[in-house]
N, C-alpha and C. Protein backbone atom coordinates (compact mmCIF):
# COMPACT_ATOMS: atom_id res chain seq x y z
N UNK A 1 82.56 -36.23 31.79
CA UNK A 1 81.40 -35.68 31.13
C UNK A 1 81.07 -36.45 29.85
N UNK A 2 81.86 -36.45 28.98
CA UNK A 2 81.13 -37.38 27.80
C UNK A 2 81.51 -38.54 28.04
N UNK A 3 81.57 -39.44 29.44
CA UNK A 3 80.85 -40.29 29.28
C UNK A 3 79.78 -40.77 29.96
N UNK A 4 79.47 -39.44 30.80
CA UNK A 4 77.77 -39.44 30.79
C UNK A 4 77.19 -39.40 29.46
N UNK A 5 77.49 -38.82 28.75
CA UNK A 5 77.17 -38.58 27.51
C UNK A 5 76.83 -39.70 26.64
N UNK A 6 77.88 -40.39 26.30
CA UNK A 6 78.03 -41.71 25.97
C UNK A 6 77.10 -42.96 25.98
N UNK A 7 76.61 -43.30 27.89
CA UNK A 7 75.96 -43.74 28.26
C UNK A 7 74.37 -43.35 28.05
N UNK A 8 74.18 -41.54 27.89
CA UNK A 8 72.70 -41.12 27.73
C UNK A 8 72.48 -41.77 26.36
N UNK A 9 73.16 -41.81 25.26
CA UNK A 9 73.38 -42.28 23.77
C UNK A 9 72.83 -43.30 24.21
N UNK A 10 73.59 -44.63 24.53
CA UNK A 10 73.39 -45.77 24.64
C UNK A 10 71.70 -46.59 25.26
N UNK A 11 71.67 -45.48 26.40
CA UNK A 11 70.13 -45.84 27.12
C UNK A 11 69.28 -45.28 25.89
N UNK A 12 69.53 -44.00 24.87
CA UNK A 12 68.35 -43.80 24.38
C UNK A 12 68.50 -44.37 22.86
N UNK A 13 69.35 -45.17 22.46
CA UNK A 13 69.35 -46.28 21.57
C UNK A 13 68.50 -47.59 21.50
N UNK A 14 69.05 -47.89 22.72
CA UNK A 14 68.28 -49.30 23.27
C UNK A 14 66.91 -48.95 23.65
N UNK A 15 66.66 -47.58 24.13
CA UNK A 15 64.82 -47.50 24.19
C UNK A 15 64.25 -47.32 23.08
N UNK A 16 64.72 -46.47 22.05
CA UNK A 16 64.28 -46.56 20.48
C UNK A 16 64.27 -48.08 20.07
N UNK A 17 65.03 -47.98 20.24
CA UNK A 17 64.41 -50.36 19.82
C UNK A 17 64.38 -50.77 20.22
N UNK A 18 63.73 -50.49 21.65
CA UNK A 18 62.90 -51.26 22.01
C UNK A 18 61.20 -50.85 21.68
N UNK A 19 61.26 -49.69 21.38
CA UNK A 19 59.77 -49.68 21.23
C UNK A 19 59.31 -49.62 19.44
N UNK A 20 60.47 -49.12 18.74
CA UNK A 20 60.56 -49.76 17.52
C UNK A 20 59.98 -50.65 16.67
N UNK A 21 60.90 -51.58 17.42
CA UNK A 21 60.61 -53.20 17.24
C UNK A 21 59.40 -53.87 16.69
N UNK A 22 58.35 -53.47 17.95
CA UNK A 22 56.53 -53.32 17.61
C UNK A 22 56.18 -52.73 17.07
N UNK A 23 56.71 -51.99 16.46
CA UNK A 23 56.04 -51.02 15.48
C UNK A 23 55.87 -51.39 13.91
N UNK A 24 57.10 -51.99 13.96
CA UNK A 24 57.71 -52.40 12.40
C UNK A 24 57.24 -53.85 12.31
N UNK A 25 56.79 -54.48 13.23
CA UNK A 25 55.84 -55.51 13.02
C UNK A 25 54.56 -55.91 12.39
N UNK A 26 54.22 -56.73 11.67
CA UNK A 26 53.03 -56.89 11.13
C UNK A 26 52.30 -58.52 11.58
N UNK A 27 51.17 -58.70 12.03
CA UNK A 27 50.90 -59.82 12.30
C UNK A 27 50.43 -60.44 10.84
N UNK A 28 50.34 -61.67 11.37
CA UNK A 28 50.48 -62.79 10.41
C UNK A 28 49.73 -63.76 10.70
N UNK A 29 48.46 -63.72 10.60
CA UNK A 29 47.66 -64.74 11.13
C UNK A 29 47.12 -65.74 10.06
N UNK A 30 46.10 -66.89 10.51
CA UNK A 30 45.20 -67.54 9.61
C UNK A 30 44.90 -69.14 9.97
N UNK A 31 44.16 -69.96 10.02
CA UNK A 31 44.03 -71.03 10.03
C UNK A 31 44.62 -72.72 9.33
N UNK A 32 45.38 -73.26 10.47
CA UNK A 32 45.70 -74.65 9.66
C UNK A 32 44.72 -75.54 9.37
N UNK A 33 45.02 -75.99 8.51
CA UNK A 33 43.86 -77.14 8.24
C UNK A 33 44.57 -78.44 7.61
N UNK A 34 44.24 -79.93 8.07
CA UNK A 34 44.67 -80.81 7.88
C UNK A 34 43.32 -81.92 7.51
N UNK A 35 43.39 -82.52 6.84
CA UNK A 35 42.37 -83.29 6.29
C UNK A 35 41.34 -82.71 6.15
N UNK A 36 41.30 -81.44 5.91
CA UNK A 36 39.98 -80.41 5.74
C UNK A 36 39.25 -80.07 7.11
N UNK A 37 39.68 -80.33 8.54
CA UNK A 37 39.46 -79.88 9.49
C UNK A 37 41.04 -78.66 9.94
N UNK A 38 40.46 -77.83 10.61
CA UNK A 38 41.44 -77.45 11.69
C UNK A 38 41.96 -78.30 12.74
N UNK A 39 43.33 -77.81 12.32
CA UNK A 39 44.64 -78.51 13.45
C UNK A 39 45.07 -78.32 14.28
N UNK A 40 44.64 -78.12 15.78
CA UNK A 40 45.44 -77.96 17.14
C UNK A 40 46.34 -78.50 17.28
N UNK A 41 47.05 -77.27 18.16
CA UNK A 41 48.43 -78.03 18.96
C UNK A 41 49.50 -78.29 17.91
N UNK A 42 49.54 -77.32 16.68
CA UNK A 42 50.33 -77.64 15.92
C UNK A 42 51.70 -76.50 15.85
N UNK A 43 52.89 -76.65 16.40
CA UNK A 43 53.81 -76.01 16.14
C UNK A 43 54.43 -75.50 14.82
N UNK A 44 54.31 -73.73 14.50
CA UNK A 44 54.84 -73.24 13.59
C UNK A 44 55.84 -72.84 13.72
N UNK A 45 56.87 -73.09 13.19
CA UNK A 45 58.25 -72.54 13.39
C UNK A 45 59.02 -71.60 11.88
N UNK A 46 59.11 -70.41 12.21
CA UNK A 46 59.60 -69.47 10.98
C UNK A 46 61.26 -70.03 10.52
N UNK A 47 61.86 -70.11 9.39
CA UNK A 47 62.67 -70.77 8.96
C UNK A 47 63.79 -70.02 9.29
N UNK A 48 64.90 -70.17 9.81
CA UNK A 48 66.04 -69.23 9.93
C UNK A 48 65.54 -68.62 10.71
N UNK A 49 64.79 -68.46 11.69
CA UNK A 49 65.09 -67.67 12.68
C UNK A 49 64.18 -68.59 14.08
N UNK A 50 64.35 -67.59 14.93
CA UNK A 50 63.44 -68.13 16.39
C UNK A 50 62.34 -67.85 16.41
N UNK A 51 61.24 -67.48 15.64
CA UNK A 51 60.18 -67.55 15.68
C UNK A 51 58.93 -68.48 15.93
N UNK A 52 58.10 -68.56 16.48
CA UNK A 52 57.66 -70.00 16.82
C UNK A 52 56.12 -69.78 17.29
N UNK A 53 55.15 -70.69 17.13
CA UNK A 53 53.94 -70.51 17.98
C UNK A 53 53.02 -71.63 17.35
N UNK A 54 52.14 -71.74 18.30
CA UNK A 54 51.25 -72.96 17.98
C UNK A 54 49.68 -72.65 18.08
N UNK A 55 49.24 -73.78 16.82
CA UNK A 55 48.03 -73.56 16.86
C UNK A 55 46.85 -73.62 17.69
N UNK A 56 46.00 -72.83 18.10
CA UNK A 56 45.22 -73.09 19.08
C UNK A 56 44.14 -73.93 19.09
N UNK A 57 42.76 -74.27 19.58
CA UNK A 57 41.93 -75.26 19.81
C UNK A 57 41.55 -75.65 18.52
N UNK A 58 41.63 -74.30 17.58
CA UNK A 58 40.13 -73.83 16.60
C UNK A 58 41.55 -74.02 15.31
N UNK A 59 42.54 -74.43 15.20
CA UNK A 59 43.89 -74.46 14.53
C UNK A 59 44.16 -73.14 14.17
N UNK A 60 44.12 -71.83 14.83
CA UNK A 60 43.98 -71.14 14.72
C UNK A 60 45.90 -70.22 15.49
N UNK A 61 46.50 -69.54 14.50
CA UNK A 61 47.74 -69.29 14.73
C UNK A 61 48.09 -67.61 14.61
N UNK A 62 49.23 -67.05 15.08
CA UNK A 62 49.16 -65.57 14.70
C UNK A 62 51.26 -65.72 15.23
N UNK A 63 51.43 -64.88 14.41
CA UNK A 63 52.83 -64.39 14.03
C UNK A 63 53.28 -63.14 14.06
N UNK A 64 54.05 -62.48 15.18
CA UNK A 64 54.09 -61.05 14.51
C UNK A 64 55.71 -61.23 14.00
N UNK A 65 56.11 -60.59 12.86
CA UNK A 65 56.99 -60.19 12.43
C UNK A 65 57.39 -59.37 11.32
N UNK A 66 58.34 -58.82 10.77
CA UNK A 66 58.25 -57.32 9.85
C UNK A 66 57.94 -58.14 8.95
N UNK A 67 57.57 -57.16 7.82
CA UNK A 67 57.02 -57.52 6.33
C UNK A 67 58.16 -58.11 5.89
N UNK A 68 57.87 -59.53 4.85
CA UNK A 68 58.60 -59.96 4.03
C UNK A 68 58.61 -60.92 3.73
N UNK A 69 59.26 -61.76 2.83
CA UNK A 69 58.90 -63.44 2.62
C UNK A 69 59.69 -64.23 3.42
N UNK A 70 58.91 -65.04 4.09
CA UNK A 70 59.11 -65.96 4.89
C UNK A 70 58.87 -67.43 4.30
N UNK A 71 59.41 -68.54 5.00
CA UNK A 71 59.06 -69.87 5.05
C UNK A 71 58.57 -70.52 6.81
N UNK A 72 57.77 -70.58 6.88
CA UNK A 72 57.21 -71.25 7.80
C UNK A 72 56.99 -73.00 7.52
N UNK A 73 57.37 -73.33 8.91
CA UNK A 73 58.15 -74.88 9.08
C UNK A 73 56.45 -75.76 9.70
N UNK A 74 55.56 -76.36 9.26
CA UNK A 74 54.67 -77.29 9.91
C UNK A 74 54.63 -78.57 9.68
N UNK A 75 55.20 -79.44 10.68
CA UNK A 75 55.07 -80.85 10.75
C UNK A 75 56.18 -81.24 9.48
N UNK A 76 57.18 -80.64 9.12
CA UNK A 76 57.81 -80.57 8.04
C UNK A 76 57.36 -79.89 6.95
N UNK A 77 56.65 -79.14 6.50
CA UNK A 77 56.30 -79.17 5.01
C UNK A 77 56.92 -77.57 5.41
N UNK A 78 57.64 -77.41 4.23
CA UNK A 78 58.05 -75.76 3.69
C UNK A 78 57.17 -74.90 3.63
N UNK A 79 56.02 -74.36 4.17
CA UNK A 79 54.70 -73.40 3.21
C UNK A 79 55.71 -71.74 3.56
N UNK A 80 55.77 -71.33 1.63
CA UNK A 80 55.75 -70.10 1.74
C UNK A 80 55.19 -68.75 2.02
N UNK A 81 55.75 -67.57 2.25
CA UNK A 81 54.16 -66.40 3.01
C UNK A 81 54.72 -65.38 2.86
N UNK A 82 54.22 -64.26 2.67
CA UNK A 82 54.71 -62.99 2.37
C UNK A 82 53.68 -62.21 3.32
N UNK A 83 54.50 -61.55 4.31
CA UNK A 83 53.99 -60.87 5.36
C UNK A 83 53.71 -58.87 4.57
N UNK A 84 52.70 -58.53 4.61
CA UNK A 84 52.64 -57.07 4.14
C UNK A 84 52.54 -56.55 5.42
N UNK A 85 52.78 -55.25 5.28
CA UNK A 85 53.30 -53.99 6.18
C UNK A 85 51.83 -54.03 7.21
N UNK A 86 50.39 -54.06 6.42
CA UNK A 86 49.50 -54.22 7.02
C UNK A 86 48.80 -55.20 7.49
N UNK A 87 49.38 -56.30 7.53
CA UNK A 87 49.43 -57.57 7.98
C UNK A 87 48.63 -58.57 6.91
N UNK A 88 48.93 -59.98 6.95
CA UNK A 88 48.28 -60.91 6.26
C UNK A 88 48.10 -62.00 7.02
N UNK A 89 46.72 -62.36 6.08
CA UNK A 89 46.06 -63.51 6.83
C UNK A 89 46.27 -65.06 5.42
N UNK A 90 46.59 -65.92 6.50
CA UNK A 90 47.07 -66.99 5.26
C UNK A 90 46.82 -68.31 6.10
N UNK A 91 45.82 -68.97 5.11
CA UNK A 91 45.06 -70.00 6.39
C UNK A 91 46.15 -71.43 5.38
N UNK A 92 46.01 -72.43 6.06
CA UNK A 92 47.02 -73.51 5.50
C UNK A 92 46.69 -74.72 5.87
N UNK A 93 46.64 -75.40 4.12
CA UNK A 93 46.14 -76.43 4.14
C UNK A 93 47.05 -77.82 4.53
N UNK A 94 47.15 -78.56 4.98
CA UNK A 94 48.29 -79.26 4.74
C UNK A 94 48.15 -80.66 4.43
C-alpha cells in the first residue's frame, strides 16, 4: 500500500512540473540588428545553460525563460538582459 502511495506522490510531482514550468516562464523577445539592418539566421545562445534559438527572416528572436538576468551569447559578443515576470522585449544592436 504505501507504495502505491509513493508512486501516486511521484506521478503527481512530475505533473506539477511539468505544467509549472510554463507558467513561471516569461518570453523574451526583440530584434537583432547588425550594421543597422536586421540579422537572420543568427544563433542566440543563453550563457550557462541550454537555451538557444535563432533569428528569423525579419532578425527577429523570442526566448522563453523565468525572470532574471541573463547573458545571451551572439556571434560572440556577451549582451546583457533582464527578463521581467511579464516579459521583455530587447532588440540588439551588434
Amino acid at each position: 500500500m504505501w507504495f502505491i502511495r509513493k508512486i501516486g506522490i511521484a506521478l503527481l510531482s512530475l505533473f506539477l512540473s511539468m505544467i509549472a514550468d510554463p507558467l513561471l516562464a516569461a518570453e523574451l523577445s526583440g530584434t537583432v540588428y547588425r550594421s543597422g539592418r536586421p540579422a537572420a539566421n543568427l544563433s542566440i545562445t543563453v550563457e550557462g545553460g541550454n537555451v538557444e534559438a535563432r533569428t528569423d527572416g525579419r532578425g527577429e528572436y523570442r526566448l522563453d525563460l523565468p525572470p532574471g538576468n541573463y547573458i545571451l551569447i551572439i556571434r560572440g559578443q556577451r549582451i546583457p538582459v533582464t527578463v521581467s515576470s511579464g516579459g521583455t522585449r530587447q532588440d540588439i544592436r551588434l
